[in-house]
Protein backbone atom coordinates (compact mmCIF):
# COMPACT_ATOMS: atom_id res chain seq x y z
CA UNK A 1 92.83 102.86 79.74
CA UNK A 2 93.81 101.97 76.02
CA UNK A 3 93.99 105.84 75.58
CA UNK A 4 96.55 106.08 78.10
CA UNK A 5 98.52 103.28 77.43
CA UNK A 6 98.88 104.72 73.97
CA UNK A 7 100.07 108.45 75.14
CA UNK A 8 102.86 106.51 77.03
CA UNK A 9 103.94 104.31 74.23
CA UNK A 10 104.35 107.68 72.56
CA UNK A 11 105.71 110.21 75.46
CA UNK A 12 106.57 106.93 78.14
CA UNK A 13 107.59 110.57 80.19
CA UNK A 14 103.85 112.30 80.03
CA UNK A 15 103.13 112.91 83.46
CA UNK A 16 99.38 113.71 82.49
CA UNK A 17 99.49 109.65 80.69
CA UNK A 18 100.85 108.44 83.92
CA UNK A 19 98.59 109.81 86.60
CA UNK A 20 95.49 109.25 84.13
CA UNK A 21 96.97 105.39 83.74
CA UNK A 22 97.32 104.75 87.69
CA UNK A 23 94.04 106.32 88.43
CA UNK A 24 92.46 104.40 86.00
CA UNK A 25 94.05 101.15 87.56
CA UNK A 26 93.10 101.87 91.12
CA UNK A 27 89.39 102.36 89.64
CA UNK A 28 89.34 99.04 88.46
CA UNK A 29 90.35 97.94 91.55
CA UNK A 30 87.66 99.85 93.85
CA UNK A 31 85.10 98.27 90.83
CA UNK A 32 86.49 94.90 91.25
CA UNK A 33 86.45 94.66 87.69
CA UNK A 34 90.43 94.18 87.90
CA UNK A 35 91.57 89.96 88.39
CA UNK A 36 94.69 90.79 89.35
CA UNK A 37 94.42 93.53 92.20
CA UNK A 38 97.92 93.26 93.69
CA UNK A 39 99.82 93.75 90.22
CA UNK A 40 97.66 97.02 89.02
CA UNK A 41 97.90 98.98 92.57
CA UNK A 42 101.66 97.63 92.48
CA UNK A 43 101.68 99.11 88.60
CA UNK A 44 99.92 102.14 90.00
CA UNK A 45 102.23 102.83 92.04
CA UNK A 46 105.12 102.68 89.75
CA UNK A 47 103.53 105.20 87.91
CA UNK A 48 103.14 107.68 90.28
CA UNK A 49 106.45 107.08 91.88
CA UNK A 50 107.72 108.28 88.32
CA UNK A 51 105.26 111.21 87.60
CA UNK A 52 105.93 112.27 91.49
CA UNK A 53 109.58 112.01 90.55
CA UNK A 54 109.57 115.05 87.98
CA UNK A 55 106.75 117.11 89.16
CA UNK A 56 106.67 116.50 93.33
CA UNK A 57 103.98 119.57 93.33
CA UNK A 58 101.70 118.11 91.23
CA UNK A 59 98.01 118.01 93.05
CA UNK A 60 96.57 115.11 90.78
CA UNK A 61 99.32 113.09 91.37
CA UNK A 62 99.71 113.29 95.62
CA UNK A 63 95.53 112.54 94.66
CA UNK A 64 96.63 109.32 92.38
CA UNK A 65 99.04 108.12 95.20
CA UNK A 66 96.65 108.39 97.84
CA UNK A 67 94.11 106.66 96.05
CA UNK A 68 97.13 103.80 95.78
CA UNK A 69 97.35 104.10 99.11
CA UNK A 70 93.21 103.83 100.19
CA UNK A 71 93.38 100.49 97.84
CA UNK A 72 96.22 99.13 100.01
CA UNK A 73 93.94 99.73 103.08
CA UNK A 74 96.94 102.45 104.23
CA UNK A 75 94.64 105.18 105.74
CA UNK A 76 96.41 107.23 107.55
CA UNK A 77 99.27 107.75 104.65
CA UNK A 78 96.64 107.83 102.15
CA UNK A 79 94.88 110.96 104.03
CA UNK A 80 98.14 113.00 104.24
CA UNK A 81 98.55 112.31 100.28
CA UNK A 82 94.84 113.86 100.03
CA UNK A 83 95.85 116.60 102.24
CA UNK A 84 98.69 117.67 100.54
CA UNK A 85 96.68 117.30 96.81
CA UNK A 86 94.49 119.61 98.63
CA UNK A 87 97.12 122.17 99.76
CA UNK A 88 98.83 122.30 96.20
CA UNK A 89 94.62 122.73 94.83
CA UNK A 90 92.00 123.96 97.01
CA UNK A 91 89.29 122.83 94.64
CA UNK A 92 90.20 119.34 93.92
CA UNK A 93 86.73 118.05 95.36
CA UNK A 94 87.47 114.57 95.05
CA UNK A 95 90.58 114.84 97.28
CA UNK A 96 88.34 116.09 99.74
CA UNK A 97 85.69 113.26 99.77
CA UNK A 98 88.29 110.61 100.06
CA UNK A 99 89.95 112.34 102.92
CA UNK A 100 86.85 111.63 104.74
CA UNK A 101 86.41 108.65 103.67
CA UNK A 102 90.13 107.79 105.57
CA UNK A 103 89.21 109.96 108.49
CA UNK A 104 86.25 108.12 108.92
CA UNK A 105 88.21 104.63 108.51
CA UNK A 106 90.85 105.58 110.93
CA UNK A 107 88.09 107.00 113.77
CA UNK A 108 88.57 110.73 113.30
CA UNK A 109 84.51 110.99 113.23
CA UNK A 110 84.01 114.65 113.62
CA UNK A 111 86.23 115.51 110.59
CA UNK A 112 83.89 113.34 108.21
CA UNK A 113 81.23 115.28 107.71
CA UNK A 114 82.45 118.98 106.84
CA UNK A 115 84.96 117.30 104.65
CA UNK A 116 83.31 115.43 102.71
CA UNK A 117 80.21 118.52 102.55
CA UNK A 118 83.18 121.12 101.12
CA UNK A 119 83.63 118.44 98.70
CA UNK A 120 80.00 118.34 97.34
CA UNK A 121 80.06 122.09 97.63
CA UNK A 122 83.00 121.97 95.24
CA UNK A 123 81.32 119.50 92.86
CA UNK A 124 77.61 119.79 92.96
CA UNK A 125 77.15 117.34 90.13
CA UNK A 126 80.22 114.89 90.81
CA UNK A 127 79.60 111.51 89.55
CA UNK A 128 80.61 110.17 92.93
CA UNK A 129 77.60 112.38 94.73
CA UNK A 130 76.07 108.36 95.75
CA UNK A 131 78.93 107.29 97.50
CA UNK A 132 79.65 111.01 98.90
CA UNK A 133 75.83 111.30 100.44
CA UNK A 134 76.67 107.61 101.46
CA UNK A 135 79.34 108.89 103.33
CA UNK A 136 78.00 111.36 105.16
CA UNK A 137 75.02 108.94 106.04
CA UNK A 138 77.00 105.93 108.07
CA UNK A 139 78.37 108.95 109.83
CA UNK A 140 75.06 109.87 111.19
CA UNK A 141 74.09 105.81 111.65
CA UNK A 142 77.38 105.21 113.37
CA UNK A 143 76.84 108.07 115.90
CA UNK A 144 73.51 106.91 116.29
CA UNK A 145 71.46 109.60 114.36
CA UNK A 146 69.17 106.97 112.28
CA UNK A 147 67.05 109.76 111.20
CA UNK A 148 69.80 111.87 109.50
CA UNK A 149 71.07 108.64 108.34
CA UNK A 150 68.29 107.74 106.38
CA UNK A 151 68.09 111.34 104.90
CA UNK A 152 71.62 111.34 103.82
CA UNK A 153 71.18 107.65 102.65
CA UNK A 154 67.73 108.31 100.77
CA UNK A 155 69.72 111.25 98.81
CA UNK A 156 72.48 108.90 97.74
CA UNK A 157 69.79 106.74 96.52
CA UNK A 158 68.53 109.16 94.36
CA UNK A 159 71.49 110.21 93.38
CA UNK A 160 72.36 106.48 91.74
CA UNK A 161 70.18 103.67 93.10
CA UNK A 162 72.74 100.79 91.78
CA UNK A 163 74.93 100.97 94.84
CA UNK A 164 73.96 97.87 97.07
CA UNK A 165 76.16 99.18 100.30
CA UNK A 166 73.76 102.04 100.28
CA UNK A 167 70.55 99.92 99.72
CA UNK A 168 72.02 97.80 102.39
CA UNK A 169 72.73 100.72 104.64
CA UNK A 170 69.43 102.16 104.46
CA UNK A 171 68.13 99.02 105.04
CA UNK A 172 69.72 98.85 108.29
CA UNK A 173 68.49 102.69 108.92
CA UNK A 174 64.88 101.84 108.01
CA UNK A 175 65.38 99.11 110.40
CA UNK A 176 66.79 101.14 113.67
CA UNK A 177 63.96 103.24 112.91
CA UNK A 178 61.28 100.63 113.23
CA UNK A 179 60.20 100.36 109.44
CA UNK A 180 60.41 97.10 108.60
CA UNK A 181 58.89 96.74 105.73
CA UNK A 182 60.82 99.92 103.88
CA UNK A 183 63.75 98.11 105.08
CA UNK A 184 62.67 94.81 103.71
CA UNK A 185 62.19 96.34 100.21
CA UNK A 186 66.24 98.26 100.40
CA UNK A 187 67.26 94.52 101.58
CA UNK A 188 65.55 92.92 98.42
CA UNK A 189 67.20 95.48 96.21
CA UNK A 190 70.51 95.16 97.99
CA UNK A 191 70.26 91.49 97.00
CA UNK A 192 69.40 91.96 93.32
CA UNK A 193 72.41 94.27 93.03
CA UNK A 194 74.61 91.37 95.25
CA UNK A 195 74.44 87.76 95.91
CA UNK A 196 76.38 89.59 99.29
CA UNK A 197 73.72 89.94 101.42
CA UNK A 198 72.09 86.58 100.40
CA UNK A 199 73.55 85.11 103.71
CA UNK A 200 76.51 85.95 106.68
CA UNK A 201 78.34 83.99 105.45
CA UNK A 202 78.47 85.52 102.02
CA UNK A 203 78.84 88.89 103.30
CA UNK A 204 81.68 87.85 105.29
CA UNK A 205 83.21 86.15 102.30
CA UNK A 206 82.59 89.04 99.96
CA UNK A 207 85.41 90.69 98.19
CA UNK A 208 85.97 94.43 99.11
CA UNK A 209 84.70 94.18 103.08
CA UNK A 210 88.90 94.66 103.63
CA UNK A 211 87.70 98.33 105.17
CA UNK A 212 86.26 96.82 107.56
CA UNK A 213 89.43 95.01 108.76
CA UNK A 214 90.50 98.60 109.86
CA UNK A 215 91.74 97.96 113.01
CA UNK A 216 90.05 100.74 115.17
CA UNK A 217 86.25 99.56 114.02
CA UNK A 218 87.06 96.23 114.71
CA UNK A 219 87.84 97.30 118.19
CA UNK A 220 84.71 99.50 118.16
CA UNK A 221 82.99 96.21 117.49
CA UNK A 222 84.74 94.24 119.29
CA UNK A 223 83.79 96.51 122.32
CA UNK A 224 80.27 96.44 121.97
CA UNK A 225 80.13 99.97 121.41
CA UNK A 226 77.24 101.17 118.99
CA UNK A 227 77.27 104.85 119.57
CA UNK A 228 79.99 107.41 119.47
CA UNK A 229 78.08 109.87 121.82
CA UNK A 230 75.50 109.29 124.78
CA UNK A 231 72.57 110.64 126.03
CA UNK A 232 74.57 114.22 126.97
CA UNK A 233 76.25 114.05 123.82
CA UNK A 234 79.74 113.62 125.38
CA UNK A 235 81.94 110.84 124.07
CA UNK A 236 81.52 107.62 125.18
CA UNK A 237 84.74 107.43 127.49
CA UNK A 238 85.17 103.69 125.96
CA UNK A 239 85.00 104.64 122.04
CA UNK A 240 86.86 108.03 123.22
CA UNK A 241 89.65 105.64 124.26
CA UNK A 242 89.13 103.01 121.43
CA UNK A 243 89.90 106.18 118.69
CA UNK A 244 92.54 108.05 120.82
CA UNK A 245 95.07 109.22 118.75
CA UNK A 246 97.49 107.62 116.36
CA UNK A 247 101.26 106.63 115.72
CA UNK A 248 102.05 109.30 113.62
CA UNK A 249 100.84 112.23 115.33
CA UNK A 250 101.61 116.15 113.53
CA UNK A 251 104.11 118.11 115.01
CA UNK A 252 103.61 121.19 116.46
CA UNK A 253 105.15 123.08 113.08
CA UNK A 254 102.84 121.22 111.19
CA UNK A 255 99.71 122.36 113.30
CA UNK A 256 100.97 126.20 113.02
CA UNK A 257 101.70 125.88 109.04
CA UNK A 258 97.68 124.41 108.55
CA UNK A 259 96.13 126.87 110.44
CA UNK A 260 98.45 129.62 108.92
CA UNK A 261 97.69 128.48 105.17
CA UNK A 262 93.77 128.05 106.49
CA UNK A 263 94.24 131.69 106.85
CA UNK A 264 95.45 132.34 103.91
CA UNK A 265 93.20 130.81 102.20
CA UNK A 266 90.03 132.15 103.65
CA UNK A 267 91.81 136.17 104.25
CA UNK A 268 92.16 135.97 100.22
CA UNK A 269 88.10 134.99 99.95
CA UNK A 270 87.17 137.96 102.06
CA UNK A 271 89.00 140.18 99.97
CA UNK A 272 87.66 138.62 96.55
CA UNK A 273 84.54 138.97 98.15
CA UNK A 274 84.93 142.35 99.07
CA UNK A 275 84.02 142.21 102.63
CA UNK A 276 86.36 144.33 103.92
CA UNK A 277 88.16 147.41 101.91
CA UNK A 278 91.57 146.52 102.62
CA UNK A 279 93.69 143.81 104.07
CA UNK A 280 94.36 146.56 106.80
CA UNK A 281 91.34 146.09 108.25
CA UNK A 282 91.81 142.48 108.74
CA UNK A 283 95.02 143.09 110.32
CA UNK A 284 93.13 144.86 112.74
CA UNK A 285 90.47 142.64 113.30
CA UNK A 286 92.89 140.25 114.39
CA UNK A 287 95.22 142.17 116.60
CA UNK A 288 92.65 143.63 118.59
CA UNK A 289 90.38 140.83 118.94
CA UNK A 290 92.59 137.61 118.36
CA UNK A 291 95.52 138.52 119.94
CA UNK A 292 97.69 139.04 117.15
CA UNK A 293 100.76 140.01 118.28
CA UNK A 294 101.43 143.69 117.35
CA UNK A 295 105.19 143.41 116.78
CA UNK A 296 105.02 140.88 113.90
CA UNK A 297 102.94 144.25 111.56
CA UNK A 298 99.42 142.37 111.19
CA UNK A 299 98.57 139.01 109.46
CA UNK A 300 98.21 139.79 105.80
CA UNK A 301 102.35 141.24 105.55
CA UNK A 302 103.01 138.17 107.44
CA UNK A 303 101.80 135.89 105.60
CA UNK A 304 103.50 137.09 102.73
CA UNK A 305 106.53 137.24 104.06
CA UNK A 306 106.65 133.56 105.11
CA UNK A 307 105.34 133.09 101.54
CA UNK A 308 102.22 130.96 103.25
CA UNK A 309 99.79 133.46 101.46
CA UNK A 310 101.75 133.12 97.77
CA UNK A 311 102.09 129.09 98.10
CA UNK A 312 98.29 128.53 99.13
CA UNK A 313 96.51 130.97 96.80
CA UNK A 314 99.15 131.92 94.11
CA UNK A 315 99.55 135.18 94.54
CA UNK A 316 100.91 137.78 97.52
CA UNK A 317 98.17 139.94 99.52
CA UNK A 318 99.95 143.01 99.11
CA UNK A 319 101.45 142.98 95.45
């Protein structure tokens, strides 16, 4: 942090010294190593406001403010702020793993799991695999699949065993599952990480639960409801009503321009790849069996003349 603070005592208009310097303030609030939360997200936020100010396309610092954002317990603004990072770099992982993180927070379930799996994809050897496995593991608890759980959870204890939420979790999972005494031993080590778990009371009292405050699992909670699916693997009408929607739902441009730029994205893979011979052929592919419509000359000339296909990947399909 001393690094940073120096580069902006030197260039106070480095963009690079004042996305590092916000990220680096956010992480000491996730850590709870910061005594004065309020002032360094507020700080934080300052920062980005100015680096967003000169360079509104910057990926790293849409990531920055939605991290802001995910400290201030603002989900739903903090995953569009991922989701644009992601659209201005495909292969920011982290962006990725915290926009699950916010999906799962505000109820979107389903869209936890293959978000926050393109992430490790990205990042094999992240230093945030733990919390990323971890992830992916209360999915599978919360929708009832303790043995998947534990899987997922056992992996982000290997990955770093000094997280307690995960000890705790797979405490829980050991538990469900009937094996008390594994789940007495992840208890005991939950407790040497954090005096937390040492009673309800504590836990209740303990400093970073705030996620849980997020309205729509309190209601899940509230309602008794302890599974997403049931036995036919169809929502539970209750939770399906619980997580219904939002108050800032996308517009139907917005829909179009995603799934257009998801095309992009994935017609410029096959051709890297070398799956097909020429973007032709994809054309094709997709007016004869997707229903392309014929008039507007095939996908690929499309998309470059919307300028979809040069904004997500850099570069035009046909140059």
């Amino acid at each position: 942090m001393s690094l940073f603070k120096r580069a902006l005592a030197l260039d106070p208009r480095s963009i690079e010294a004042q996305i590092g310097l916000a990220l680096m303030l956010v992480s000491r609030v996730f850590d709870f190593w910061s005594d004065a939360p309020d002032v360094d997200l507020q700080h934080a936020d300052q920062l980005i406001a100015r680096a967003l100010a000169v360079s509104p396309n910057s990926a790293w610092a849409h990531y920055a403010k939605g991290q802001v954002l995910r400290a201030q317990l603002q989900y739903e603004d903090a995953a569009i702020e991922y989701e644009t990072a992601i659209t201005l770099d495909r292969n920011l992982a982290n962006a990725y793993a915290w926009l699950g993180r916010c999906k799962l927070l505000i109820g979107l379930v389903d869209e936890v799991i293959p978000t926050t799996e393109y992430a490790i994809r990205l990042s094999p050897r992240d230093r945030n695999l733990a919390p990323w496995y971890g992830q992916i593991g209360a999915v599978h608890l919360l929708k009832g699949r303790t043995d998947e759980a534990v899987r997922w959870l056992e992996k982000a204890r290997s990955a770093y065993a000094g997280v307690h939420h995960i000890q705790a979790s797979l405490a829980a999972g050991y538990a469900l599952n009937g094996e008390m005494e594994r789940a007495s031993v992840a208890l005991g080590e939950a407790r040497r990480l954090s005096d937390r778990y040492s009673s309800i009371a504590r836990l209740k009292a303990a400093p970073g639960r705030l996620w849980l405050e997020a309205p729509k699992l309190r209601a899940l909670v509230a309602a008794g409801q302890t599974a997403v699916y049931g036995p036919d693997f169809s929502v539970v009408p209750a939770v399906a009503a619980i997580l219904a929607g939002g108050d800032r739902p996308s517009t139907p441009e917005q829909v179009r321009e995603r799934a257009l730029e998801a095309l992009a994205e994935e017609i410029r893979l096959i051709l890297d790849e070398g799956v097909v011979a020429a973007a032709e052929d994809i054309d094709l592919c997709l007016i004869l069996g997707a229903g392309w419509p014929f008039h507007l000359g095939g996908i690929t000339p499309y998309l470059d003349r919307s300028g979809i296909a040069e904004k997500v990947t850099g570069t035009r399909i046909h140059l």
